[in-house]
C-alpha atoms as a PDB file:
ATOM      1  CA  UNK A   1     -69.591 -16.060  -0.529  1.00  0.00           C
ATOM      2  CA  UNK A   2     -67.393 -18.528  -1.764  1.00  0.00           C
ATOM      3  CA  UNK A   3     -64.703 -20.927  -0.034  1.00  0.00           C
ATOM      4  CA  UNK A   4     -61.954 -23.058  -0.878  1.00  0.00           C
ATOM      5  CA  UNK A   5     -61.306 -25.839   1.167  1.00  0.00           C
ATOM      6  CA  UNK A   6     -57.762 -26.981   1.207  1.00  0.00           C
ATOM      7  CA  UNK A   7     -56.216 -30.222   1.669  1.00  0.00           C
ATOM      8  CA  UNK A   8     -53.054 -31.059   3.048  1.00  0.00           C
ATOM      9  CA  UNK A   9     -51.986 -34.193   0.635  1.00  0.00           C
ATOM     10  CA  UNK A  10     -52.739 -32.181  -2.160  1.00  0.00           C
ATOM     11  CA  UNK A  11     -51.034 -28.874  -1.724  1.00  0.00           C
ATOM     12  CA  UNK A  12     -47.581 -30.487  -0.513  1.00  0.00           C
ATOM     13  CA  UNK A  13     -48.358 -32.518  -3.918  1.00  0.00           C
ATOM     14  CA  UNK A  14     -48.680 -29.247  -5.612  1.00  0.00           C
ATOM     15  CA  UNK A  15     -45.726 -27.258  -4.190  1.00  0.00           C
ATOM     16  CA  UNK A  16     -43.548 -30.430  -5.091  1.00  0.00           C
ATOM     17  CA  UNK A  17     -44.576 -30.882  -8.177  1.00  0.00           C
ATOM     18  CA  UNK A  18     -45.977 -27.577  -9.169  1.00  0.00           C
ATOM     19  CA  UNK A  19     -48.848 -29.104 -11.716  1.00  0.00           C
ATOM     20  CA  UNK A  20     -51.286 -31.377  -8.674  1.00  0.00           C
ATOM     21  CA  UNK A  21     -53.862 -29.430  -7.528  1.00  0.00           C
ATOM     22  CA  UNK A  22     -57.206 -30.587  -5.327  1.00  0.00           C
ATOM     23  CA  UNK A  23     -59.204 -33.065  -7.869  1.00  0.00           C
ATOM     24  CA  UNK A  24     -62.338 -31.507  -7.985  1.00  0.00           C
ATOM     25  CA  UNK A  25     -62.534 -27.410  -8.843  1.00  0.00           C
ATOM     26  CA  UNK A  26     -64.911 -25.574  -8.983  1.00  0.00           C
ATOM     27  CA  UNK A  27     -64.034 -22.880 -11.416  1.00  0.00           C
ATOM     28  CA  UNK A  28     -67.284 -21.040 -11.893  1.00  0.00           C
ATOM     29  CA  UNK A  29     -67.127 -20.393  -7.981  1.00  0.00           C
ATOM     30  CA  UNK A  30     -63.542 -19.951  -7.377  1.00  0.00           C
ATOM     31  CA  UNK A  31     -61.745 -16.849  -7.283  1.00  0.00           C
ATOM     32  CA  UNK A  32     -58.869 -15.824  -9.329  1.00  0.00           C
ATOM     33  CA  UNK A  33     -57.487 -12.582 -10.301  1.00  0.00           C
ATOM     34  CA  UNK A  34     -57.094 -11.791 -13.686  1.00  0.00           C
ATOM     35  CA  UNK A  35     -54.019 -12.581 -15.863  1.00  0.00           C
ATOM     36  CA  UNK A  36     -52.156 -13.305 -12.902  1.00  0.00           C
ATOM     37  CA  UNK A  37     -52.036 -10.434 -11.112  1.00  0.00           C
ATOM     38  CA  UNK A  38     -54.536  -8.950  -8.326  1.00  0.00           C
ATOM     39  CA  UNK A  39     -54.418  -5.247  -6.739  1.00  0.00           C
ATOM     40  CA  UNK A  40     -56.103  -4.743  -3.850  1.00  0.00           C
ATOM     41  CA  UNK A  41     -56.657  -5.568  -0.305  1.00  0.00           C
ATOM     42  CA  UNK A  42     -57.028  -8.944   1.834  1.00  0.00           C
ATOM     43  CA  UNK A  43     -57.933  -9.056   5.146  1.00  0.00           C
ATOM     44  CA  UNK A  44     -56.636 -12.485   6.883  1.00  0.00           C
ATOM     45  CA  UNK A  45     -57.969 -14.247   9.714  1.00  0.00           C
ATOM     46  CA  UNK A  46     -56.551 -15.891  12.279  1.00  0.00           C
ATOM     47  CA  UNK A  47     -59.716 -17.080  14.696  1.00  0.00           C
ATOM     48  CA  UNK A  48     -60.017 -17.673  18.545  1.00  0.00           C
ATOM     49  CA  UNK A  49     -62.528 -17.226  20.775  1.00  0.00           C
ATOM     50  CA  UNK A  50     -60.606 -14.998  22.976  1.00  0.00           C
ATOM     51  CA  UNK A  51     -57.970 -13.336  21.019  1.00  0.00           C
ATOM     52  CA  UNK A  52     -58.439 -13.584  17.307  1.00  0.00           C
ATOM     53  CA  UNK A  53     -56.286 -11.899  14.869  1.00  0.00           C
ATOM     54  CA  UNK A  54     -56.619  -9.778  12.071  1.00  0.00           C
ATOM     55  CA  UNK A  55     -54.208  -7.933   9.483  1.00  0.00           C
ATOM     56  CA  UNK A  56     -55.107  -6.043   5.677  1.00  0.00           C
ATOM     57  CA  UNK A  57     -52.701  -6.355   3.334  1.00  0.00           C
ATOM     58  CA  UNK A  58     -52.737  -3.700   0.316  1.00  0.00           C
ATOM     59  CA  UNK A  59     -51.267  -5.225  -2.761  1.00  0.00           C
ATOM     60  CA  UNK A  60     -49.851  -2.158  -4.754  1.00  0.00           C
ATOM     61  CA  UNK A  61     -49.279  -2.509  -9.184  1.00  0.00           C
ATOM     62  CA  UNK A  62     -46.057  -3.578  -8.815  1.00  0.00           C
ATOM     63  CA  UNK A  63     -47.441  -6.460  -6.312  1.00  0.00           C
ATOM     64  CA  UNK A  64     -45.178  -4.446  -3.444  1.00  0.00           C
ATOM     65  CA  UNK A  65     -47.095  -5.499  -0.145  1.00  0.00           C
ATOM     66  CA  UNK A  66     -47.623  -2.854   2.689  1.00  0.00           C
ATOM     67  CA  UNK A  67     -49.554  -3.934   6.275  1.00  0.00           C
ATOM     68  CA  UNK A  68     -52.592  -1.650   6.663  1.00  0.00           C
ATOM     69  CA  UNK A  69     -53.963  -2.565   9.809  1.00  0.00           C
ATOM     70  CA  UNK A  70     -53.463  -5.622  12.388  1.00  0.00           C
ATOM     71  CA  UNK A  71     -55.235  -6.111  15.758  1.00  0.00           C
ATOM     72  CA  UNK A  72     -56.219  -9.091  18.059  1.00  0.00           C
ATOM     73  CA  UNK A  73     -59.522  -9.379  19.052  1.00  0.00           C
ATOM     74  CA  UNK A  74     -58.844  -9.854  22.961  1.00  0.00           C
ATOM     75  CA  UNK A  75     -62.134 -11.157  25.075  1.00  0.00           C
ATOM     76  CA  UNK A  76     -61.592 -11.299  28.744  1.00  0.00           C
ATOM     77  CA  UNK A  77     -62.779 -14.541  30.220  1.00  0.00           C
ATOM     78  CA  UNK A  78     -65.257 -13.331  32.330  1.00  0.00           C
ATOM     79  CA  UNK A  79     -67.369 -12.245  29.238  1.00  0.00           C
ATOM     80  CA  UNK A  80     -69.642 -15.127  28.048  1.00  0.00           C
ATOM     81  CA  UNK A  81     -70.449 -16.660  24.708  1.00  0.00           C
ATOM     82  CA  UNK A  82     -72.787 -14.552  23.160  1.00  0.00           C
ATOM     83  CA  UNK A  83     -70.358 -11.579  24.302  1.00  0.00           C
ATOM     84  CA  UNK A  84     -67.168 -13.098  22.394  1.00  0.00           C
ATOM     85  CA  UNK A  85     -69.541 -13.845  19.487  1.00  0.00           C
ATOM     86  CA  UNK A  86     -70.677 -10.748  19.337  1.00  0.00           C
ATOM     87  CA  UNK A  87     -67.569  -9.110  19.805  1.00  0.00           C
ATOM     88  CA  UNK A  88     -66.111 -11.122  16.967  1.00  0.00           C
ATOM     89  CA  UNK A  89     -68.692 -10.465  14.599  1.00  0.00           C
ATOM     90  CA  UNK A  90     -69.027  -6.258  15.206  1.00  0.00           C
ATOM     91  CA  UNK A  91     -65.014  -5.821  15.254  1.00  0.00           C
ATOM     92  CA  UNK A  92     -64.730  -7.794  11.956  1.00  0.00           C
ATOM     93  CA  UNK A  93     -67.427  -6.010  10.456  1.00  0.00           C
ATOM     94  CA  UNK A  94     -66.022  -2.643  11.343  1.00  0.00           C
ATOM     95  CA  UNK A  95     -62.382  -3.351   9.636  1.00  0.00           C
ATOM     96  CA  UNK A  96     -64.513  -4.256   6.687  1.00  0.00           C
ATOM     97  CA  UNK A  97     -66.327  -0.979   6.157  1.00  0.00           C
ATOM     98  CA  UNK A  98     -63.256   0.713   6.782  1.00  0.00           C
ATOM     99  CA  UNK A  99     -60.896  -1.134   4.740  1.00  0.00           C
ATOM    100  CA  UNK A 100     -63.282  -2.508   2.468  1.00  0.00           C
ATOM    101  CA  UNK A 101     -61.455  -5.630   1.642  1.00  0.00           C
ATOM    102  CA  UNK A 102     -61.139  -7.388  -1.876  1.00  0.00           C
ATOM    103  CA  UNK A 103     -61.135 -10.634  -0.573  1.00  0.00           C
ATOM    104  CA  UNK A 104     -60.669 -12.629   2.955  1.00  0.00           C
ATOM    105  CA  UNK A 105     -58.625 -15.218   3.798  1.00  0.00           C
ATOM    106  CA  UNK A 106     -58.466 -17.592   7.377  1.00  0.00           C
ATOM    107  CA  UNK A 107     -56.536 -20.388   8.838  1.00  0.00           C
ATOM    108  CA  UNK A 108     -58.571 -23.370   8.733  1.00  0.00           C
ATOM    109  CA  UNK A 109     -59.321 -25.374  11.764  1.00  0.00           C
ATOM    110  CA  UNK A 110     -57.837 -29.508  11.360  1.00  0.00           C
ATOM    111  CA  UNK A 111     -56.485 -30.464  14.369  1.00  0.00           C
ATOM    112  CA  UNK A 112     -58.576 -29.721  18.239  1.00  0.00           C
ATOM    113  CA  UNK A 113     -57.561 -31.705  20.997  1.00  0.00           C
ATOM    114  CA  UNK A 114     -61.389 -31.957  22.414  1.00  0.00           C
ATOM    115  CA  UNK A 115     -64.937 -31.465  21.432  1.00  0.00           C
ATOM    116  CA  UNK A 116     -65.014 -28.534  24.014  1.00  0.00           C
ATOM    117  CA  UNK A 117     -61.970 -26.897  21.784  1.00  0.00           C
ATOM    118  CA  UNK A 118     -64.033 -27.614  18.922  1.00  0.00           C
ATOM    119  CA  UNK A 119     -66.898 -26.098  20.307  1.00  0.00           C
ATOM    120  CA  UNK A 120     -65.430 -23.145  21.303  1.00  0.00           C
ATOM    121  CA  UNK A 121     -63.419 -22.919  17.968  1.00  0.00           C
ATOM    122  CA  UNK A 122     -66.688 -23.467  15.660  1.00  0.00           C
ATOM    123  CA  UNK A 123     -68.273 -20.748  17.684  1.00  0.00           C
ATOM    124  CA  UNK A 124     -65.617 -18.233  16.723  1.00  0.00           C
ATOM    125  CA  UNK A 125     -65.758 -19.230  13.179  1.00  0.00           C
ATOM    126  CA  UNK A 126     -69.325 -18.991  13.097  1.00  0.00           C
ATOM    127  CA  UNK A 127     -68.860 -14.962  14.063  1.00  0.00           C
ATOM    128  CA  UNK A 128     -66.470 -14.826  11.472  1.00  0.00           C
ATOM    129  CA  UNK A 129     -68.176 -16.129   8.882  1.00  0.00           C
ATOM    130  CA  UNK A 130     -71.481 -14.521   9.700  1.00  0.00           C
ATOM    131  CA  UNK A 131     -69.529 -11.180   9.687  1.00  0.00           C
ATOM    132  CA  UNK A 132     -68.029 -11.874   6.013  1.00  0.00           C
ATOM    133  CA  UNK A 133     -71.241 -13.623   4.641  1.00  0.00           C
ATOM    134  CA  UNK A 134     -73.023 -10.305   5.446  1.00  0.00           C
ATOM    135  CA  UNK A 135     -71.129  -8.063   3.540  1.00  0.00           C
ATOM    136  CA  UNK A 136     -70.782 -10.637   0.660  1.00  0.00           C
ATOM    137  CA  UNK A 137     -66.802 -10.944   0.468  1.00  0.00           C
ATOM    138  CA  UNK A 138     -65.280 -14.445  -0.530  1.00  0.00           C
ATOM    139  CA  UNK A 139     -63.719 -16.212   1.611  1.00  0.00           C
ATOM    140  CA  UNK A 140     -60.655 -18.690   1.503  1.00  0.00           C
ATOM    141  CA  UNK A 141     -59.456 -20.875   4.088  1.00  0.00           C
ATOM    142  CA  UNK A 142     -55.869 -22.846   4.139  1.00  0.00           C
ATOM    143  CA  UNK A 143     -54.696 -25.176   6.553  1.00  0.00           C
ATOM    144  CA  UNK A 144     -51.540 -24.248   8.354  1.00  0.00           C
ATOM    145  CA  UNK A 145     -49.283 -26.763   6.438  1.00  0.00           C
ATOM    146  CA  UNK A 146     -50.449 -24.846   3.439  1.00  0.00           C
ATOM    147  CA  UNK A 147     -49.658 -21.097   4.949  1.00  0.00           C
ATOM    148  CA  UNK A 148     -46.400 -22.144   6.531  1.00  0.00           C
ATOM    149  CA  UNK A 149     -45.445 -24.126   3.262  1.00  0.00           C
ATOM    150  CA  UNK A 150     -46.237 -20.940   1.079  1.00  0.00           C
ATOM    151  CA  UNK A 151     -44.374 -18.245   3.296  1.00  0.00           C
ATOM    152  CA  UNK A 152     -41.880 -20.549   4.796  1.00  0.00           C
ATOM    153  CA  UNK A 153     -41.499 -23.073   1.811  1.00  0.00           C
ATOM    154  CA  UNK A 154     -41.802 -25.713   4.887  1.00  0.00           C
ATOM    155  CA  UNK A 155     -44.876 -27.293   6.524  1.00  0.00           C
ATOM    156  CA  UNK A 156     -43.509 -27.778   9.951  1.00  0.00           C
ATOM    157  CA  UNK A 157     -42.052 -24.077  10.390  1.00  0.00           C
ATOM    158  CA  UNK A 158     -43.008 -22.530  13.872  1.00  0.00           C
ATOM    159  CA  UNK A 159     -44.659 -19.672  14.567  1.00  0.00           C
ATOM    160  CA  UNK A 160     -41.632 -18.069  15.528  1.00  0.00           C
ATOM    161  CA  UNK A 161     -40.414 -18.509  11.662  1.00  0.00           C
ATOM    162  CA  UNK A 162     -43.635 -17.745   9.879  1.00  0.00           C
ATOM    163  CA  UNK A 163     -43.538 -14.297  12.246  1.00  0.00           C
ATOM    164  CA  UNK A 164     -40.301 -13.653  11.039  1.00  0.00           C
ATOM    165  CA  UNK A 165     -41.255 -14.409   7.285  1.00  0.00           C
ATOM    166  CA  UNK A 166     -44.274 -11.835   7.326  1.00  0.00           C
ATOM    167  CA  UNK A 167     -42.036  -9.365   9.127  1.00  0.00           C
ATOM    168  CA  UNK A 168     -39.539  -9.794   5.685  1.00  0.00           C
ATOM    169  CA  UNK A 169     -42.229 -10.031   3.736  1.00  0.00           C
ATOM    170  CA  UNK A 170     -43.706  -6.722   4.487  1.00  0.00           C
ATOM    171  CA  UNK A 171     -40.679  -5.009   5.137  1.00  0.00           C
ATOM    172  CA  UNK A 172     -41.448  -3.885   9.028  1.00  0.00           C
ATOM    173  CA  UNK A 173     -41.035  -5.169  12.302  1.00  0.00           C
ATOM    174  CA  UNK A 174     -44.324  -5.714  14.047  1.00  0.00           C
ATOM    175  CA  UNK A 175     -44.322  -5.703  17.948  1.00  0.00           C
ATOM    176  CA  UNK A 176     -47.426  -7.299  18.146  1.00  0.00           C
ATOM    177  CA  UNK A 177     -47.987 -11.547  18.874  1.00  0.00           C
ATOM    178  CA  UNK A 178     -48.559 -14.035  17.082  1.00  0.00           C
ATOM    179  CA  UNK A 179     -52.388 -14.104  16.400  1.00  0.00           C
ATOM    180  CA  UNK A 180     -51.414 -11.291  14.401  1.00  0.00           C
ATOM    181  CA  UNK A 181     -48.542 -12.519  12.433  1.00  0.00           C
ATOM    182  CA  UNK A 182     -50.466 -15.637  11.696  1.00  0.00           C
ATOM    183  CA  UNK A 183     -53.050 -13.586  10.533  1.00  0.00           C
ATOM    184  CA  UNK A 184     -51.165 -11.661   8.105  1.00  0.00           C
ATOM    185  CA  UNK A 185     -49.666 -15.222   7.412  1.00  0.00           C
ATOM    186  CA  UNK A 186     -52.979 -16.139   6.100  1.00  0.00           C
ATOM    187  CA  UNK A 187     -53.636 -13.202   3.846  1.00  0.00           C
ATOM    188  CA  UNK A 188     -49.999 -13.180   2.484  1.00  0.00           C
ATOM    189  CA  UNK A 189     -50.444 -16.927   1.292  1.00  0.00           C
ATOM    190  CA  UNK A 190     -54.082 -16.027  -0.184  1.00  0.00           C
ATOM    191  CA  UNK A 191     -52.408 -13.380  -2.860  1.00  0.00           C
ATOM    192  CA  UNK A 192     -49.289 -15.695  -3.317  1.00  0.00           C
ATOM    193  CA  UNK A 193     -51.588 -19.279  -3.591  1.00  0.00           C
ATOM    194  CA  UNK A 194     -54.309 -17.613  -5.781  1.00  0.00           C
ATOM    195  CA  UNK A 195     -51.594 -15.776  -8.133  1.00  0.00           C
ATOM    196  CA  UNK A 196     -50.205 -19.122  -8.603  1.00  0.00           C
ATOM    197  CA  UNK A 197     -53.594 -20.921  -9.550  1.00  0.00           C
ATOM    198  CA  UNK A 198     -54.578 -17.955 -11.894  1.00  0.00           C
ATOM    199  CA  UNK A 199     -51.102 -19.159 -13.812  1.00  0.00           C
ATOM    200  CA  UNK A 200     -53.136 -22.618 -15.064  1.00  0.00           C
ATOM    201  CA  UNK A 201     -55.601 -22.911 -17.787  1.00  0.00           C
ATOM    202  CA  UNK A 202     -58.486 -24.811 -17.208  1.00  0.00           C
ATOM    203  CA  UNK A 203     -56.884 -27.955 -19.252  1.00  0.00           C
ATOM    204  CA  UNK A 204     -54.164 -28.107 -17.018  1.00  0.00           C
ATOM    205  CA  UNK A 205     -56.002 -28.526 -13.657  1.00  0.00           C
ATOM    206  CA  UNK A 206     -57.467 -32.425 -13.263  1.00  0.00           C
ATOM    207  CA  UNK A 207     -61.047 -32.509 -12.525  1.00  0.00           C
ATOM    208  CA  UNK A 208     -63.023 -35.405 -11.641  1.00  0.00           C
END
């Protein structure tokens, strides 16, 4: 499994300026579809202990985008721990065998207002990445400056605007909330982000 961190400072540097990307890359681990282009599916994360989201994306030959599936992971608050865990982990692992993903993408956790949130949060990204490290899919995780910025083309957008972006994007209206939206968010800006990095050569990219 592989994962690329992002950073905030860098990727507004890079959308402004279209040639700064993170200083150190590694290329032999990173994933980039050929030439430019990449057919297939994504399946984007957006996790929460109680009501995570999930959407797969199919990206057709002509790079037309069609929603294949979308759900939110809802655990009721009477259910423990290990129960959310483990409901996590065997709903993520059963859109995987039936979707069979190309590639995943999540929203990154930054910002928690507590160590309990970050508790709770790093136990719902543990399921998550348990569930993808066992059926050896990459994995790549943007902040949600970076999503907003690459479906928006503005950091600060709500949720209420990215929603409305993936709903134009895909060319449907989803009744669903925003877990979902957000999630789709996520695996919209891994085929835009990644199509955009395959565009650089090597030379072009600073490493240090």
């Amino acid at each position: 499994m592989c994962a690329v961190r992002s950073n905030r400072r860098a990727w507004t540097d890079f959308i402004n300026k279209g040639k700064v990307l993170p200083a150190k890359v590694d290329w032999e681990s990173v994933w980039v579809p050929g030439k430019g282009h990449f057919h297939g599916k994504i399946l984007g994360i957006d996790p929460s202990l109680r009501g995570t989201g999930l959407a797969v994306i199919d990206v057709g030959n002509r790079e037309v985008i069609d929603l294949l599936f979308s759900q939110t992971v809802k655990v009721l608050a009477k259910e423990s721990l290990a129960e959310c865990t483990y409901r996590i982990f065997s709903t993520l692992q059963t859109v995987i065998e039936r979707y069979q993903p190309t590639v995943c993408a999540a929203e990154e956790t930054i910002y928690v207002q507590n160590f309990q949130t970050a508790q709770i949060m790093g136990i719902a990204r543990g399921a998550i990445l348990t569930a993808i490290g066992s059926c050896h899919l990459p994995l790549f995780e943007y902040a949600p400056l970076r999503i907003k910025q690459a479906l928006c083309g503005y950091g600060r957008a709500s949720k209420e605007q990215v929603g409305k972006m993936v709903q134009a994007i895909l060319k449907i209206q989803m009744d669903v909330g925003f877990d979902e939206t957000d999630a789709a968010a996520a695996a919209i800006c891994c085929f835009f982000t990644e199509r955009s990095l395959a565009n650089f050569s090597h030379k072009d990219v600073p490493i240090s």
